[in-house]
Protein backbone atom coordinates (compact mmCIF):
# COMPACT_ATOMS: atom_id res chain seq x y z
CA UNK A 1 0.83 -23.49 -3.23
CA UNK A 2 -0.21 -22.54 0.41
CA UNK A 3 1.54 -18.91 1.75
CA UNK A 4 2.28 -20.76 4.87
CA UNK A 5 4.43 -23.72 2.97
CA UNK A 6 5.96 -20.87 0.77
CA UNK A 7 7.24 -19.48 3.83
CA UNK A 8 8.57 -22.36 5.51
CA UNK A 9 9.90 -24.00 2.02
CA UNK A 10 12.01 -19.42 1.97
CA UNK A 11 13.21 -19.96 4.99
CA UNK A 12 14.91 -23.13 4.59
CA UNK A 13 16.88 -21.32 1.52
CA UNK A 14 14.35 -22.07 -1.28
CA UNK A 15 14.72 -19.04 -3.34
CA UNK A 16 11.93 -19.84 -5.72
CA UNK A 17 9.66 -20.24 -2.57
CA UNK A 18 10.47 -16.93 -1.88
CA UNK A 19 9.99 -15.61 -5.61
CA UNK A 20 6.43 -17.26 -5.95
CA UNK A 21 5.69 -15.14 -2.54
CA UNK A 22 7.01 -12.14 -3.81
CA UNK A 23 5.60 -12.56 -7.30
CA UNK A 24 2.06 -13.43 -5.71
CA UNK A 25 2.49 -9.99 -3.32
CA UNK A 26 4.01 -8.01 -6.11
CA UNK A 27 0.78 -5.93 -7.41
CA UNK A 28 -0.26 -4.98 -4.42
CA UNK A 29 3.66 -3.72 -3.10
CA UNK A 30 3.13 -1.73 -6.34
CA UNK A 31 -0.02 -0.38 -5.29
CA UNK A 32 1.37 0.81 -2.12
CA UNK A 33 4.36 2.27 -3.01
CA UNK A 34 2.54 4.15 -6.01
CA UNK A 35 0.21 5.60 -3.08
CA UNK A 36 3.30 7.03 -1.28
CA UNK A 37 5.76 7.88 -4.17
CA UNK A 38 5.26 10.01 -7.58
CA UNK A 39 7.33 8.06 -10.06
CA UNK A 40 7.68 4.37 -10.79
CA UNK A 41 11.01 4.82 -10.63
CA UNK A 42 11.39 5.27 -6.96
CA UNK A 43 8.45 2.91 -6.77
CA UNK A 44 10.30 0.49 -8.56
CA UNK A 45 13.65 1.24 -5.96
CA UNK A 46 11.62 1.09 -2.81
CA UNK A 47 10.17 -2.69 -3.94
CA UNK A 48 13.76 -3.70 -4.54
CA UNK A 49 14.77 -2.33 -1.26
CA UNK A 50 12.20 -3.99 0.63
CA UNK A 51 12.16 -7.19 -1.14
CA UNK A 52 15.90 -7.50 -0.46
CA UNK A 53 15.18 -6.54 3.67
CA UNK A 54 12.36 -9.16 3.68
CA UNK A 55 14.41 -12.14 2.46
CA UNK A 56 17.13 -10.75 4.69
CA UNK A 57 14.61 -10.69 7.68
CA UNK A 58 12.95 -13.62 6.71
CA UNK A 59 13.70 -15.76 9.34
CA UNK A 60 12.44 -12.74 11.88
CA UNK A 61 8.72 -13.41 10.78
CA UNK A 62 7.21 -15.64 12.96
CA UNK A 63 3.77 -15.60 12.36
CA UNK A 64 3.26 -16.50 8.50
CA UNK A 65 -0.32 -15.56 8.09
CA UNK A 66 0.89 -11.74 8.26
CA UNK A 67 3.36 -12.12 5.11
CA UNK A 68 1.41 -9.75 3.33
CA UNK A 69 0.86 -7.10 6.18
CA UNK A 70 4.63 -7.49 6.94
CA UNK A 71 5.80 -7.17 3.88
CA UNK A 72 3.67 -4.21 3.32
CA UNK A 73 5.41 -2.26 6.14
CA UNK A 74 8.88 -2.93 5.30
CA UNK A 75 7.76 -1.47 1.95
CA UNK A 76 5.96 1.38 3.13
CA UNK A 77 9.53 2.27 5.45
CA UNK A 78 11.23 1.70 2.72
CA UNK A 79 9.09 4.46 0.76
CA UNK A 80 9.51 6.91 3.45
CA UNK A 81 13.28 6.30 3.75
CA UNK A 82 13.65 7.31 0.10
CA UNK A 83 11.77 10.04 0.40
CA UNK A 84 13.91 11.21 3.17
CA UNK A 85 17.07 10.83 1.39
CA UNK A 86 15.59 12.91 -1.28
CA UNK A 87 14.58 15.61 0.99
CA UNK A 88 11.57 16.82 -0.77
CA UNK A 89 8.09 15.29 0.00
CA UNK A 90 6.04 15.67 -3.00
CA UNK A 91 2.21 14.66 -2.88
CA UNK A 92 0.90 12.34 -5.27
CA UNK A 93 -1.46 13.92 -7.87
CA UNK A 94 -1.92 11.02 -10.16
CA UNK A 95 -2.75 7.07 -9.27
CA UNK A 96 -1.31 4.45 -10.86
CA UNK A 97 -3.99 3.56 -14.03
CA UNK A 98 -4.05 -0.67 -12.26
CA UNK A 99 -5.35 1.52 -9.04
CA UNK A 100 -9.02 -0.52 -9.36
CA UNK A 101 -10.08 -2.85 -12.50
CA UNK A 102 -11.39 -0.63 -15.44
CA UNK A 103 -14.77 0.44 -14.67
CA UNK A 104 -15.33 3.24 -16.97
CA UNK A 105 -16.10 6.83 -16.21
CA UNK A 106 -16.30 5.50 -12.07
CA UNK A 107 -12.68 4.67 -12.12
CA UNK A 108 -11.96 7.99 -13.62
CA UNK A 109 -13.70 9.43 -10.36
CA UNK A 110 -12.13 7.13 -8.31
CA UNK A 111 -8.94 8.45 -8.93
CA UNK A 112 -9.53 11.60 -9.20
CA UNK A 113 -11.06 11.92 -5.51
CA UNK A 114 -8.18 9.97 -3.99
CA UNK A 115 -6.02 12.10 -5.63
CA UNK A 116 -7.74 15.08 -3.69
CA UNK A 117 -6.76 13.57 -0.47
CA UNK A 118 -4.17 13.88 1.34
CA UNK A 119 -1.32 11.20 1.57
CA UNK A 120 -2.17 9.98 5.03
CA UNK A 121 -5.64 9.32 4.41
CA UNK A 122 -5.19 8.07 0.56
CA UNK A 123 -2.27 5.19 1.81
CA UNK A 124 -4.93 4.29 4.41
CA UNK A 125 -8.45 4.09 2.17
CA UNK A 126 -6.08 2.12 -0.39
CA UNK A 127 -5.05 -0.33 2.02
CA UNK A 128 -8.11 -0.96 3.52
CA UNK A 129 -10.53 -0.94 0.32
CA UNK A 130 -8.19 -1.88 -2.56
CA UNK A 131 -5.94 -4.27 -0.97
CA UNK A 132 -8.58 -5.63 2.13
CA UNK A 133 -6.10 -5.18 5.10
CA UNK A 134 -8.27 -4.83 8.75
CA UNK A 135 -7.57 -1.73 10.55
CA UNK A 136 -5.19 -3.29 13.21
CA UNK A 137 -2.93 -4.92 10.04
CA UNK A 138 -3.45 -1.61 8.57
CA UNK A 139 -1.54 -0.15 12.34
CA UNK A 140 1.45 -2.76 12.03
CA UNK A 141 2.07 -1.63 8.69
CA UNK A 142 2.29 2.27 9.30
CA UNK A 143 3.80 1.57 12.81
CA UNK A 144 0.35 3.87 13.94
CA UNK A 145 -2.43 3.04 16.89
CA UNK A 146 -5.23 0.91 15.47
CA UNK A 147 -7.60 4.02 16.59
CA UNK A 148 -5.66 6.58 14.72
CA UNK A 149 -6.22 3.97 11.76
CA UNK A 150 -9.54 4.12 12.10
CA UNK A 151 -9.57 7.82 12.72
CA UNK A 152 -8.12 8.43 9.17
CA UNK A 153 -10.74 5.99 7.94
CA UNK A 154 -13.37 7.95 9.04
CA UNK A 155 -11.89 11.21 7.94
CA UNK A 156 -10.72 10.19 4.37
CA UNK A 157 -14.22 8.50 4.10
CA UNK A 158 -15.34 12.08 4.90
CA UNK A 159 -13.38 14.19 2.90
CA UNK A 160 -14.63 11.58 0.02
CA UNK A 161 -18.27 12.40 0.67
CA UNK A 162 -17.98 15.57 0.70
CA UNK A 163 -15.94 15.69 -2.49
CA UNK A 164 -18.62 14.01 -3.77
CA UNK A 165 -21.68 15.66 -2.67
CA UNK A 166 -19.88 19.26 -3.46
CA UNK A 167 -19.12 17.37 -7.15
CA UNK A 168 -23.21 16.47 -7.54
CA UNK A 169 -24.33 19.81 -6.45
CA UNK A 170 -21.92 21.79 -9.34
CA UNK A 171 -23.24 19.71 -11.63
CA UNK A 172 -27.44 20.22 -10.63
């Protein structure tokens, strides 16, 4: 069923409406909140928390096209709220293992670099490679300038070269 009908069928109280858009959104809200938090508990908390605020806010969205990208921020708030409450920021070292399909020994890699980076630049490469949001969605969510987006882009995209290159010549 369309996104936009999904919507409209929510906000009129259809709770399965809203289930089918949460269900079809749910792998990449994992995806994102794996990229901020460690464990998939807290993952797990921050999707309940922001699934809850978006059928709470649901009538706020007024543009449905941007479900996805909306939904995306509450979550990512969400994330940072629970770190907050637990006072400790702790980077990421691992990535979820449904990061990017299977690909053998390039996943592996894959991982592994994005791991090296750090979180600001990791959240922002995952959101616009993995999950295909433009730069300016990619703003909305993190509540940051479209140009600092792209800034990070270019950096992270960077800091992965170089890994790489650095990586190629240790092993000439």
């Amino acid at each position: 069923m369309d996104m936009e009908v999904l919507i409209a069928r929510a906000k009129d109280g259809d709770a399965d409406a809203f289930a089918a858009l949460i269900q079809k959104n749910m792998k990449a809200m994992y995806k994102i909140g794996r990229s901020v938090l460690r464990s998939d508990e807290d993952v797990a908390d921050a999707i309940q928390d922001a699934i809850l605020t978006a059928f709470e806010r649901l009538n706020q969205l007024k543009e449905p096209r941007v479900f996805p990208s909306w939904l995306a921020r509450i979550l990512v708030n969400k994330c940072y709220d629970l770190l907050r409450k637990k006072t400790q920021v702790v980077p990421m070292e691992t990535l979820p293992e449904e990061l990017v399909p299977d690909a053998g020994y390039g996943n592996v890699e894959w991982k592994e670099a994005l791991s090296c980076l750090e979180e600001k630049y990791r959240l922002i490469l995952i959101l616009y490679y993995i999950e295909g949001f433009k730069t300016g969605e990619i703003g909305q969510i993190l509540d940051i300038p479209e140009a600092t987006v792209r800034t990070r882009l270019a950096r992270g995209r960077k800091q992965l070269f170089a890994m790489y290159h650095e990586a190629e010549r240790r092993t000439v």
